[in-house]
Protein backbone atom coordinates (compact mmCIF):
# COMPACT_ATOMS: atom_id res chain seq x y z
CA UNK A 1 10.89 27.78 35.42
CA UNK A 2 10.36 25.94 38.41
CA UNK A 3 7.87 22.69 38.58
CA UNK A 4 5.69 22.12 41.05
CA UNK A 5 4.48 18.86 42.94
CA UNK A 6 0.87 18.94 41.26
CA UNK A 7 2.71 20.04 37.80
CA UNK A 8 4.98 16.82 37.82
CA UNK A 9 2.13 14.55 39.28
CA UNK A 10 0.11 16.03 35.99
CA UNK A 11 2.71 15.05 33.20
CA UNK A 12 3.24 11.50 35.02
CA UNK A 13 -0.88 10.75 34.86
CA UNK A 14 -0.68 12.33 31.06
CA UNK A 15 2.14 10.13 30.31
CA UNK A 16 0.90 7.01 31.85
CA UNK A 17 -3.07 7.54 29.76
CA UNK A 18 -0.43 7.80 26.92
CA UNK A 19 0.82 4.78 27.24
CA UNK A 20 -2.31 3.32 27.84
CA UNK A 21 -4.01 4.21 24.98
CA UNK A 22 -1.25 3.40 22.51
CA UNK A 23 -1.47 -0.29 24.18
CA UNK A 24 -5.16 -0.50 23.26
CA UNK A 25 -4.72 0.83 20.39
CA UNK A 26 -2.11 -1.51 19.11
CA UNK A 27 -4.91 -4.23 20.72
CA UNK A 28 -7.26 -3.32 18.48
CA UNK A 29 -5.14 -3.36 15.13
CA UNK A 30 -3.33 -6.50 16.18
CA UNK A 31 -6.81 -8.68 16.99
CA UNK A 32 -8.68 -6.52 13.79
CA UNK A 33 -5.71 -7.90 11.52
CA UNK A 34 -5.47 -11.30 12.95
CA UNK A 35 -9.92 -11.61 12.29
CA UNK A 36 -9.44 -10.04 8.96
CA UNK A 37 -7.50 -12.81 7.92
CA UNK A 38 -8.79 -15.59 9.47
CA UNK A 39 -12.47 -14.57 8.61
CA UNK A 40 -12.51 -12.43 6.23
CA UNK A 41 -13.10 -8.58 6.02
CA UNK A 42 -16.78 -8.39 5.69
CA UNK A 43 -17.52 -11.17 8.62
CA UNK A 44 -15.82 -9.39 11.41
CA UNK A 45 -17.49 -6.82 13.39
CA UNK A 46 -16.60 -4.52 16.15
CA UNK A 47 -18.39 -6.85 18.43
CA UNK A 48 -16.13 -9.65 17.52
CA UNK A 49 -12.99 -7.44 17.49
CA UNK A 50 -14.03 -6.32 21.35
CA UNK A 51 -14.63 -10.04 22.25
CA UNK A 52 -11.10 -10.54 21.16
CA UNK A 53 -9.36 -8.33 23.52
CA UNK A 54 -12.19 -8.67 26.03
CA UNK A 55 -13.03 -5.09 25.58
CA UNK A 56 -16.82 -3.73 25.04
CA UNK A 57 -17.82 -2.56 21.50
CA UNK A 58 -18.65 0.95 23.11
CA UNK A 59 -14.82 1.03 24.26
CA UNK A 60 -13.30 0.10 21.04
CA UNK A 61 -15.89 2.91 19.16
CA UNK A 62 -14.05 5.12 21.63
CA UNK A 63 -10.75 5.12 19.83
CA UNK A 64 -12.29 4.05 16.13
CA UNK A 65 -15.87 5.47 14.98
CA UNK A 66 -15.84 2.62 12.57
CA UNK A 67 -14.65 -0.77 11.13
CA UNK A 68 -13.69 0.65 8.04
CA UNK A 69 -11.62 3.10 10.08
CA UNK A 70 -10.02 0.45 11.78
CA UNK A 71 -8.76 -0.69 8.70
CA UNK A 72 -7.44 2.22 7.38
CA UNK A 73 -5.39 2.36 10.04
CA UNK A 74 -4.09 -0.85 9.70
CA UNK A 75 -3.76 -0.05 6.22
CA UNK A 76 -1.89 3.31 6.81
CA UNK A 77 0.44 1.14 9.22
CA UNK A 78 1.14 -1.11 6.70
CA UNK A 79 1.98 1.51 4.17
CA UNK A 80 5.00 2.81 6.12
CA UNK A 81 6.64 -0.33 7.10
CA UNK A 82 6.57 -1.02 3.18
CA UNK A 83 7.83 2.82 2.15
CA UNK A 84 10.96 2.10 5.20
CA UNK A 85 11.95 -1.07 3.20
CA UNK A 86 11.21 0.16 -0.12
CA UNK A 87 13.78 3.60 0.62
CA UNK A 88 15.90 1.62 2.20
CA UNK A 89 16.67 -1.05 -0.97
CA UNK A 90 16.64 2.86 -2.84
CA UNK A 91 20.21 3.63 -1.97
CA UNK A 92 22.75 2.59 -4.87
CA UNK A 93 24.40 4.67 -6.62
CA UNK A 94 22.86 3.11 -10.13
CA UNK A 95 19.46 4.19 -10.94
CA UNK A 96 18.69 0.82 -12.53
CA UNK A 97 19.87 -0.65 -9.33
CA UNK A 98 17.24 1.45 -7.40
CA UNK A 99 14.74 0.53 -10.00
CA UNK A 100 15.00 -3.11 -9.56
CA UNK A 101 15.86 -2.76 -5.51
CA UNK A 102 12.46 -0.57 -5.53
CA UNK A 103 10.58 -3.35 -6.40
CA UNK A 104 12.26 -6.61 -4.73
CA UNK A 105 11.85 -5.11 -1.54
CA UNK A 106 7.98 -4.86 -2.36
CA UNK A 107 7.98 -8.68 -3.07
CA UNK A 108 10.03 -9.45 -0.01
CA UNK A 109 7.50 -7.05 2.08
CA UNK A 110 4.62 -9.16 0.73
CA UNK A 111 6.56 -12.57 2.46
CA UNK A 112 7.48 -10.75 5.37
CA UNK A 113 4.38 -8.76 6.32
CA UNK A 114 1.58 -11.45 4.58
CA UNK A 115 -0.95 -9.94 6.82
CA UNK A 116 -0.61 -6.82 5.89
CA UNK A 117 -0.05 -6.95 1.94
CA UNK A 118 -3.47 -9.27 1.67
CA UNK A 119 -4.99 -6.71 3.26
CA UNK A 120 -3.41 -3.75 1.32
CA UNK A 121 -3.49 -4.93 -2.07
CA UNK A 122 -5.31 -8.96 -2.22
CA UNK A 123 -8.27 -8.50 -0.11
CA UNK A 124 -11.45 -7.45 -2.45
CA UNK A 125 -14.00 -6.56 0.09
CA UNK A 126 -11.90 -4.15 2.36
CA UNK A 127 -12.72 0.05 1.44
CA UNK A 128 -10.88 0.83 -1.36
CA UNK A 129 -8.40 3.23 -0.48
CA UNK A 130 -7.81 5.24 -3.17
CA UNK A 131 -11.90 6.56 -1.84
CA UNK A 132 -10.34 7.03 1.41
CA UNK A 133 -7.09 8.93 0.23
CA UNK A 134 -6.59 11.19 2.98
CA UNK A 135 -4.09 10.67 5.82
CA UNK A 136 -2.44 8.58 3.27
CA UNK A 137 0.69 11.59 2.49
CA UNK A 138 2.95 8.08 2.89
CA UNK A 139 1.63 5.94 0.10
CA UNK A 140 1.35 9.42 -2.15
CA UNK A 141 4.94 10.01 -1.33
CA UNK A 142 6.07 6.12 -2.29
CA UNK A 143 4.15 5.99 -5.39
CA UNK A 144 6.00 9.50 -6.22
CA UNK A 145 9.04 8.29 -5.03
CA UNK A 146 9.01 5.02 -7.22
CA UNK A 147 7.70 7.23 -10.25
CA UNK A 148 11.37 9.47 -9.79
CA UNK A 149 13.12 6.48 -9.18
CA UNK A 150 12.36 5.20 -12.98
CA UNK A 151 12.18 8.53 -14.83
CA UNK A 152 16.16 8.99 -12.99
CA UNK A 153 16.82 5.73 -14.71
CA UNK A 154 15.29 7.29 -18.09
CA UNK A 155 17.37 10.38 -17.82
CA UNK A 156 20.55 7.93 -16.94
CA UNK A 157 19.63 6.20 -20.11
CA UNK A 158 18.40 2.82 -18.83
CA UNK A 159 15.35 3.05 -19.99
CA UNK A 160 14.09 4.48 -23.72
CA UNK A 161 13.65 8.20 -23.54
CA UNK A 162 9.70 7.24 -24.85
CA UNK A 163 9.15 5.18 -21.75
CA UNK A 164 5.87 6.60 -19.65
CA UNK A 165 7.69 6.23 -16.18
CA UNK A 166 3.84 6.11 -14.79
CA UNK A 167 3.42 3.77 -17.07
CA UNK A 168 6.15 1.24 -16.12
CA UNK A 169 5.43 1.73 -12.15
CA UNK A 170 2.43 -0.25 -12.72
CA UNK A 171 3.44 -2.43 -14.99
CA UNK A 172 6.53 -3.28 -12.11
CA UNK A 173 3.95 -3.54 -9.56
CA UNK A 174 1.64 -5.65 -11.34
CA UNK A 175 4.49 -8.39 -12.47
CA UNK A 176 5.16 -8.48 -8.61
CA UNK A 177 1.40 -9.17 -7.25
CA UNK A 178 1.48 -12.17 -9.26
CA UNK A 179 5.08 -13.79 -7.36
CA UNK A 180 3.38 -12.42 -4.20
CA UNK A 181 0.64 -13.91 -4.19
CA UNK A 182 1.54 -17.48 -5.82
CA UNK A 183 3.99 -17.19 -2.88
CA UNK A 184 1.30 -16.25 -0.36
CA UNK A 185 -0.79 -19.08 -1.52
CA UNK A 186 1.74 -21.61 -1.71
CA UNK A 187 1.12 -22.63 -5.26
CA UNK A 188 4.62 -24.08 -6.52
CA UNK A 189 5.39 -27.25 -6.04
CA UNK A 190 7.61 -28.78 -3.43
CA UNK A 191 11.12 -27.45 -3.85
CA UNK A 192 10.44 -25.07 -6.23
CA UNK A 193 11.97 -21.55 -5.56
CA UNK A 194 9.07 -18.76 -4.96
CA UNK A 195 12.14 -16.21 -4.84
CA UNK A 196 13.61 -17.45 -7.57
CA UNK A 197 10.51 -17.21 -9.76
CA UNK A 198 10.21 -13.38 -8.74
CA UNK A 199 13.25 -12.49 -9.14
CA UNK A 200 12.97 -13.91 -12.82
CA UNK A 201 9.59 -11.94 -13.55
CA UNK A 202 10.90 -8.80 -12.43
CA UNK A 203 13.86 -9.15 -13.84
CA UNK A 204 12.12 -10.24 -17.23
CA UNK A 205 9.65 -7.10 -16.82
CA UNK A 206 12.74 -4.51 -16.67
CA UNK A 207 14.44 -6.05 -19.78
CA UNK A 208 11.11 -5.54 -21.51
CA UNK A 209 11.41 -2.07 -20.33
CA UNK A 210 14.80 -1.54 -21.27
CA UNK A 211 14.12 -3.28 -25.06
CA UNK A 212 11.44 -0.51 -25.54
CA UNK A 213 8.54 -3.08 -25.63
CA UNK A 214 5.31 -1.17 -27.17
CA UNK A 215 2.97 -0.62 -24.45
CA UNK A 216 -0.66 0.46 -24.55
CA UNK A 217 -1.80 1.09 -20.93
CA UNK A 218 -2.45 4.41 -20.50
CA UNK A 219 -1.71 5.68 -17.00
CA UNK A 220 -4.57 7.84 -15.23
CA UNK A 221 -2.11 10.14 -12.45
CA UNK A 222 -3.73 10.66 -9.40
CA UNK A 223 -4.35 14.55 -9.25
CA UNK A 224 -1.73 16.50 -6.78
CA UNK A 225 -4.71 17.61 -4.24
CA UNK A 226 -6.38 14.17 -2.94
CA UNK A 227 -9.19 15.82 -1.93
CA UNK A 228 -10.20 16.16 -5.53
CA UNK A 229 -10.01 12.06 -5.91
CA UNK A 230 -13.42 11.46 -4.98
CA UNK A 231 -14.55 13.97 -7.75
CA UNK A 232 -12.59 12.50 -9.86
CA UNK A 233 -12.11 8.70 -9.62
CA UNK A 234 -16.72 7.99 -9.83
CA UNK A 235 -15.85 9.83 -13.68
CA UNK A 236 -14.36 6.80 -14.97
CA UNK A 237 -17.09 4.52 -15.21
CA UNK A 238 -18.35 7.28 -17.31
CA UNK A 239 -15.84 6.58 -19.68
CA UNK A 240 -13.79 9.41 -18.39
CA UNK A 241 -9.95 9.80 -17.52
CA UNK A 242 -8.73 12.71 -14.92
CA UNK A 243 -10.38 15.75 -15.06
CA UNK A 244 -13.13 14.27 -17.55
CA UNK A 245 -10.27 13.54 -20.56
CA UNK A 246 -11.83 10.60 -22.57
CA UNK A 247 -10.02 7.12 -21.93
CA UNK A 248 -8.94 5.67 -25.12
CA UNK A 249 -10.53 4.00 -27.21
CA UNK A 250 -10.00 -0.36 -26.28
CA UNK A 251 -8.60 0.76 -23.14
CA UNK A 252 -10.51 -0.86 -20.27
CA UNK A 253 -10.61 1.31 -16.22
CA UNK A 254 -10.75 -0.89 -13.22
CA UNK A 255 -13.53 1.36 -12.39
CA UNK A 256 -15.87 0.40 -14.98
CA UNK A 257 -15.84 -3.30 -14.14
């Protein structure tokens, strides 16, 4: 089919807005992350965010109706360049091996990408984003993928056969917030190793796991359809698990606090 002047001149304008409004874009998620940090979530504005990039507020609304959307973005943008390094420390033949790679390359993310993992996982006052969980198909894939990752260890006999793979995926990623951030923070003293120290908890956390350590968190699975998390999640403070189950008796939800 043949193209014509106008046709070609079309594509090239189309191309060119494109490019354009990916630049802004990334503007406006760079200078939003950048103010986030520096002054916290809940004392930035879109006015200040505009002032940044010398845009007005009404342009910025233009690509983002809202702050909180802003975030989410960044937070969504963060989430993949975590699941590429995370899949890409997944690749041993050894399931243990996966296990453990799994979750160094989620401490060595947090180093990396500080920006981002405050944001994602250390900053209290940003939306919480398990309220906001669609568009976020990435982090629902990780979490499954890291879930697989330790039940294939189970199954290879690494791990007891009793072991709640749920279960030990928090437990992993909650012995690794704690390295993050004391490495985040700078908290050691001078010349003491902040890899080293990680390395040791999660290292220390998997031989728990493997020496069938009694556990008594009880894992609440996020339902298959996020829609349905907004029904769902408000039922804990009731003293509800998914789908209204009762939470255990002793057994505290973040939700209730």
């Amino acid at each position: 089919m043949p193209v014509f002047k106008d046709e070609t001149k079309f594509m090239g304008t189309k191309e060119r807005q494109d490019r354009e409004r990916q630049a802004v874009t990334a503007s406006i998620l760079s200078a939003a992350r950048d103010l986030f940090i520096a002054e916290g979530y809940q004392s930035v504005s879109i006015r200040k965010i505009a002032e940044r990039i010398e845009y007005s507020p009404a342009a910025i609304y233009s690509y983002y109706p809202s702050k909180d959307d802003i975030f989410l973005a960044l937070a969504a943008e963060g989430f993949h360049l975590l699941d590429a390094k995370v899949q890409a420390a997944m690749k041993t033949g050894d399931p243990l091996e996966n296990v453990r790679g799994c979750w160094w390359a989620f401490y060595e993310f947090s180093q990396e990408q500080p920006a981002y993992f405050q944001l994602m996982f250390v900053d209290q006052s940003v939306p919480r984003i398990t309220q906001q969980w669609e568009g976020f198909e990435c982090l629902q894939q990780m979490l499954t993928n890291a879930v697989t990752a330790i039940q294939k260890a189970i199954d290879a006999g690494a791990f007891p056969p009793t072991l709640s793979p749920n279960a030990a995926m928090h437990m992993l990623w909650a012995s690794l917030i704690g390295p993050a951030v004391v490495g985040l923070r700078h908290r050691l003293a001078s010349g003491e190793d902040y890899d080293a120290l990680a390395r040791d908890v999660l290292n220390a956390c998997i031989a728990g796991l493997q020496a069938g350590v009694t556990t008594t968190f009880v894992s609440c699975k996020c339902p298959d359809d996020p829609s349905t998390l907004l029904r769902v999640t408000p039922s804990l403070s009731r003293g509800e698990g998914i789908a209204g189950a009762p939470v255990p008796a002793g057994v505290r939800s973040h939700e209730s606090e």
